[in-house]
Protein backbone atom coordinates (compact mmCIF):
# COMPACT_ATOMS: atom_id res chain seq x y z
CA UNK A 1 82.34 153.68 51.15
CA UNK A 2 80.61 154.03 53.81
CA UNK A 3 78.44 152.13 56.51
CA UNK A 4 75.03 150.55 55.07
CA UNK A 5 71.59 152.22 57.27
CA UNK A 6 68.36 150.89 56.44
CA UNK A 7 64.83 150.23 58.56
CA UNK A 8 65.06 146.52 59.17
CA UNK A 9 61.53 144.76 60.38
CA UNK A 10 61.85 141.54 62.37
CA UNK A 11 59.67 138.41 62.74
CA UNK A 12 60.60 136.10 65.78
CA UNK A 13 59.25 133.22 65.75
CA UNK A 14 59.81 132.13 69.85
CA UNK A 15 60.10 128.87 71.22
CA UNK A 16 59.43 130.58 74.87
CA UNK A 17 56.20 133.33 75.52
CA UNK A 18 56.08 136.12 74.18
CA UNK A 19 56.20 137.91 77.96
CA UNK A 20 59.69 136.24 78.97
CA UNK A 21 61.24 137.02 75.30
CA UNK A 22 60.20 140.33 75.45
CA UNK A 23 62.31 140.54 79.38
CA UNK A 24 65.16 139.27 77.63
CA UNK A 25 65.11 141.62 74.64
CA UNK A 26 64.23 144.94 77.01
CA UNK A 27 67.25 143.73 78.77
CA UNK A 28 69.75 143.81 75.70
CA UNK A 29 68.92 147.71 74.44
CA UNK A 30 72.39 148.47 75.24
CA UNK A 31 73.69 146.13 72.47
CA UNK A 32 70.76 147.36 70.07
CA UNK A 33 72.14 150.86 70.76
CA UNK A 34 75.36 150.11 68.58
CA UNK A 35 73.36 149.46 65.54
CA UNK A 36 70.40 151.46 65.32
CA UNK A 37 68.59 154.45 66.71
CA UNK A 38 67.26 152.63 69.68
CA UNK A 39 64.81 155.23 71.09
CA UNK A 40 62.80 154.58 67.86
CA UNK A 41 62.61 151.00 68.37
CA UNK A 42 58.97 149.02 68.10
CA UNK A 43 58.16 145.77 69.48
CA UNK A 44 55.33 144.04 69.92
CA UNK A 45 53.59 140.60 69.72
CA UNK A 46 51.92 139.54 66.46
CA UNK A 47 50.40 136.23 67.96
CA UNK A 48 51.40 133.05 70.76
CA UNK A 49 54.52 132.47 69.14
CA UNK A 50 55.65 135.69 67.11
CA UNK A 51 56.96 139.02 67.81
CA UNK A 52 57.76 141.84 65.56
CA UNK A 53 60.63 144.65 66.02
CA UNK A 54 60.84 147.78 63.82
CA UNK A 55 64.20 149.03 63.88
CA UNK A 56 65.37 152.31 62.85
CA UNK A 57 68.71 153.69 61.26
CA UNK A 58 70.09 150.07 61.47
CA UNK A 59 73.94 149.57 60.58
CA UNK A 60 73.42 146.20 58.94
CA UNK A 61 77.14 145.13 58.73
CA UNK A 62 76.85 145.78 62.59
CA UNK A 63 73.38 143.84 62.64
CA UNK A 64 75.10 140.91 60.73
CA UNK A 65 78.26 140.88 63.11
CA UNK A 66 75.49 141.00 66.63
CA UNK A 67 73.40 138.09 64.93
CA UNK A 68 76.10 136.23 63.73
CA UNK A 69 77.96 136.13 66.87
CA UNK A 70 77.97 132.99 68.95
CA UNK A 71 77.33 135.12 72.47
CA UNK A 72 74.20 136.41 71.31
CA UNK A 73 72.85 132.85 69.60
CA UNK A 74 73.62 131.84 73.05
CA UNK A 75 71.90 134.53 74.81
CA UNK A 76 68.59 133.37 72.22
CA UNK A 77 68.90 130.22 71.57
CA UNK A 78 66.24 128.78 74.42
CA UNK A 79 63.81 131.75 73.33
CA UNK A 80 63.50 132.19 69.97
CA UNK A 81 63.52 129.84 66.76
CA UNK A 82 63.89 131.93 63.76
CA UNK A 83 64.63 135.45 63.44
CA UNK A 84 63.40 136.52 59.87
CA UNK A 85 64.90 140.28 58.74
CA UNK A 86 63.19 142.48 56.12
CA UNK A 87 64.36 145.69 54.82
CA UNK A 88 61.69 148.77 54.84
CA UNK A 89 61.60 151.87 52.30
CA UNK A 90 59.26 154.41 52.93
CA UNK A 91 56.40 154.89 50.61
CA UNK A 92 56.66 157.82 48.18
């Protein structure tokens, strides 16, 4: 069987501004790279203290491993509280 790939939209909820997240998550593309289509990648900021990423053609065992693993909690951990995942299906 092979590898799950879905559209996976992300609410962060940030303990730091928006303006120094977003420097730390331009600076980690490379990682993004290995589980989705990173030139199709949307960010943005929804308010203060949220931001929003659209990912495209997302591995999500790969996502799973990258969130789960203790080097990138520790890379996030001073800027962001929550990360919150949805799946997206286009609309017929």
């Amino acid at each position: 069987m092979g590898d799950i790939v879905m559209n996976v939209h992300v609410i962060v909820k940030l303990k730091s501004t928006y303006e120094v997240w977003h420097k730390l998550f331009l600076s980690d593309s490379e990682n993004r790279s290995k589980i989705c289509d990173e030139k199709l990648t949307l960010v943005g900021q929804a308010n203060a203290t949220t931001a929003m990423i659209t990912l495209f053609d997302v591995n999500l065992d790969a996502m799973t491993s990258m969130m789960s693993d203790p080097n990138f909690q520790k890379l996030t951990a001073d800027y962001v509280e929550e990360h919150i995942p949805y799946l997206l299906s286009p609309m017929a």
